[in-house]
C-alpha atoms as a PDB file:
ATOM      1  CA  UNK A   1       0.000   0.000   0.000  1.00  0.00           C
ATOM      2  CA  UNK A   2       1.431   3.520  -1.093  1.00  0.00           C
ATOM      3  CA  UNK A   3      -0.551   6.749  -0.098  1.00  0.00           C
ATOM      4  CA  UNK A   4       0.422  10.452  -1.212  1.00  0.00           C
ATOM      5  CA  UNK A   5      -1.000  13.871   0.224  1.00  0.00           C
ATOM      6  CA  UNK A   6      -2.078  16.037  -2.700  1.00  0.00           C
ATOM      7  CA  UNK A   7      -3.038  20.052  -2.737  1.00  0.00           C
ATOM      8  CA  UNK A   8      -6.003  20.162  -4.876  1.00  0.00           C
ATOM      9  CA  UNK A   9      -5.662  23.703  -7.239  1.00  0.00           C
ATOM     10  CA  UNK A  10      -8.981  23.178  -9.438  1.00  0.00           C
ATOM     11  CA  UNK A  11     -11.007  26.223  -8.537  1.00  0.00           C
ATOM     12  CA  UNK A  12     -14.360  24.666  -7.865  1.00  0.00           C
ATOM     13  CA  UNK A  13     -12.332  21.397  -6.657  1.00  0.00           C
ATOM     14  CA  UNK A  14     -13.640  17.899  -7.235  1.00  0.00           C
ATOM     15  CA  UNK A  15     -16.658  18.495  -8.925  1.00  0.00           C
ATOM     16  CA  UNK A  16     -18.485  16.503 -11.948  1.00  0.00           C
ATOM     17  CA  UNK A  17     -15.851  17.102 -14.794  1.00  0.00           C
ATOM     18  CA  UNK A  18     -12.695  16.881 -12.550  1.00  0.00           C
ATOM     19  CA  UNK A  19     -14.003  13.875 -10.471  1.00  0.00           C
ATOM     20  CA  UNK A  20     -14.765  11.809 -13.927  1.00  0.00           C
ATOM     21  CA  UNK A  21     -11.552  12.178 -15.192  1.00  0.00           C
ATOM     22  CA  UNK A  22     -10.179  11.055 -12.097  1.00  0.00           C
ATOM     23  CA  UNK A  23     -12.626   8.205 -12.443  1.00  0.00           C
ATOM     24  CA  UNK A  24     -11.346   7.096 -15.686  1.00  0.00           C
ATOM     25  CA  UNK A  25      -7.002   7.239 -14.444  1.00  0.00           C
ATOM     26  CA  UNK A  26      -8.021   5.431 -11.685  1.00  0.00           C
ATOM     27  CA  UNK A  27      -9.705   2.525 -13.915  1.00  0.00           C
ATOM     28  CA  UNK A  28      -6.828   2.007 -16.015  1.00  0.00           C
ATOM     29  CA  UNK A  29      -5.230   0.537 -12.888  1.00  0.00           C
ATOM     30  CA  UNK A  30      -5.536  -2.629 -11.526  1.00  0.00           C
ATOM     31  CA  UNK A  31      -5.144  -1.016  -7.654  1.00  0.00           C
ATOM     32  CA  UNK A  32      -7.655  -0.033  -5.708  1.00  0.00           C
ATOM     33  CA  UNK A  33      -7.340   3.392  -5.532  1.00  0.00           C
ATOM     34  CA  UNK A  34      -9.162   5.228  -3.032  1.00  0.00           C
ATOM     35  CA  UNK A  35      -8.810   9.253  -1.575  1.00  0.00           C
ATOM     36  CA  UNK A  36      -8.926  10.544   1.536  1.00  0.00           C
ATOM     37  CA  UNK A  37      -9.856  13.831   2.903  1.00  0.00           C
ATOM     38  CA  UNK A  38     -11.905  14.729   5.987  1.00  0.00           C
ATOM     39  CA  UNK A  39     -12.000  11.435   7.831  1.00  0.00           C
ATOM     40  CA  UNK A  40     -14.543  10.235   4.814  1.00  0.00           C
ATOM     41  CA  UNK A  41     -12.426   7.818   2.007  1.00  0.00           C
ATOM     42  CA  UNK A  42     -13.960   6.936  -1.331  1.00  0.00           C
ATOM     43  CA  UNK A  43     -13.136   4.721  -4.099  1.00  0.00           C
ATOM     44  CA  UNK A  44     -11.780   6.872  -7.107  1.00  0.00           C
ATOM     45  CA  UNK A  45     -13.262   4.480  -9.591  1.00  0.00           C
ATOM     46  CA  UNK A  46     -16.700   5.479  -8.293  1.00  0.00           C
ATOM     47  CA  UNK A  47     -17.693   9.179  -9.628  1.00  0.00           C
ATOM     48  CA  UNK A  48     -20.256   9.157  -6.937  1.00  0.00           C
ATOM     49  CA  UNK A  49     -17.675   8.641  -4.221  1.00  0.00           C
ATOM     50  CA  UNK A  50     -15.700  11.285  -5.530  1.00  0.00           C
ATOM     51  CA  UNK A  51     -18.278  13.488  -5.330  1.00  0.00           C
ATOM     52  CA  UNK A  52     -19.532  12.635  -2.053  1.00  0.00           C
ATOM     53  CA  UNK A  53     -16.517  13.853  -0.193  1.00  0.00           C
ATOM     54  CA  UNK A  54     -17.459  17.165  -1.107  1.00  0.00           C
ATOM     55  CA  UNK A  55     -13.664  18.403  -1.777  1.00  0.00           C
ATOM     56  CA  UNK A  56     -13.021  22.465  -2.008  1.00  0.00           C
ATOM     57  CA  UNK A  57     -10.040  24.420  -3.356  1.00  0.00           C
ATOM     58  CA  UNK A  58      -7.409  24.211  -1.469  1.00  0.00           C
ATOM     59  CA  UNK A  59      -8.280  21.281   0.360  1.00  0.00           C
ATOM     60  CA  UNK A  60      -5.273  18.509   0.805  1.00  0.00           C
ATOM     61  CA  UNK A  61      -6.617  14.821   0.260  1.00  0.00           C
ATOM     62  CA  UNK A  62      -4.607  11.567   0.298  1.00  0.00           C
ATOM     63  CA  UNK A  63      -4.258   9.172  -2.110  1.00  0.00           C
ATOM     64  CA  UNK A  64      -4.286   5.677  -1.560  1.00  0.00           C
ATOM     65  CA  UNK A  65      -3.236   2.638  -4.028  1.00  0.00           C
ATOM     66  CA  UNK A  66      -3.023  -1.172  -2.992  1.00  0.00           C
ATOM     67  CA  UNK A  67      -2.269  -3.388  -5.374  1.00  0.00           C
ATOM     68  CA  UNK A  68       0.259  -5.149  -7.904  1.00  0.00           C
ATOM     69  CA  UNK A  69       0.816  -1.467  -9.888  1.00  0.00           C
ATOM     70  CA  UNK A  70       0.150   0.596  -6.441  1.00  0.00           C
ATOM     71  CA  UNK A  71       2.677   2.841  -7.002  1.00  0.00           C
ATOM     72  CA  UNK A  72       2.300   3.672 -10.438  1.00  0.00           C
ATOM     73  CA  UNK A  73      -1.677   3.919  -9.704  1.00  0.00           C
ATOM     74  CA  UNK A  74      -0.811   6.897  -6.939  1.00  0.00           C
ATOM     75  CA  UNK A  75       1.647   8.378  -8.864  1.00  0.00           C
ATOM     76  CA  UNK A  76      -0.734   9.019 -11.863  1.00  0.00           C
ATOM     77  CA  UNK A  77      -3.905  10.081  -9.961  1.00  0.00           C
ATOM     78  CA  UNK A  78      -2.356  12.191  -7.728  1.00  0.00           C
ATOM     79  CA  UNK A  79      -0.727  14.032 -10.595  1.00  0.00           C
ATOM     80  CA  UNK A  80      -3.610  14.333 -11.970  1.00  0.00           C
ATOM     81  CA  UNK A  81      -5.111  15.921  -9.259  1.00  0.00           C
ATOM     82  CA  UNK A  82      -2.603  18.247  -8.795  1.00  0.00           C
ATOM     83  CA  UNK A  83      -2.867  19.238 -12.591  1.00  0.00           C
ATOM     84  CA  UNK A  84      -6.682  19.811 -12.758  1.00  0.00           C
ATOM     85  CA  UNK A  85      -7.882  23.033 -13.660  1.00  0.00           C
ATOM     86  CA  UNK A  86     -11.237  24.322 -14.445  1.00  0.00           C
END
């Protein structure tokens, strides 16, 4: 298991468009992948979890991979998340 503590930049944060993309790296893996942020952890291959955590500008989240391409899987996503823009 591999976890990595990511700013998120996106203006409006994890909403719909964000959160799907996220969706979609996080399916390409064979790792669970899963983010953290508030005490509340989701599954980033479910859009609804995403969106359930509710995360704002600014907010930090971790990101948590488990499996046989964990650290690739973390890597990716939370580049990703640090990337996203409007």
């Amino acid at each position: 298991m591999v976890s990595k503590d990511v700013a998120v930049k996106n203006p409006t944060g994890l909403h719909a468009r964000p959160a799907t993309l996220l969706v979609k790296k996080a399916s390409s893996f064979k790792s669970d992948v899963s983010v953290e942020y508030n005490g509340k952890k989701a599954n980033v291959k479910s859009l609804i979890g995403v969106l359930s955590l509710g995360v704002t500008k600014g907010a930090t989240i971790t990101v948590i991979a488990n499996g046989e391409d964990e650290e690739v899987a973390c890597e990716e996503v939370a580049k990703l998340i640090e990337t996203l823009e409007e």
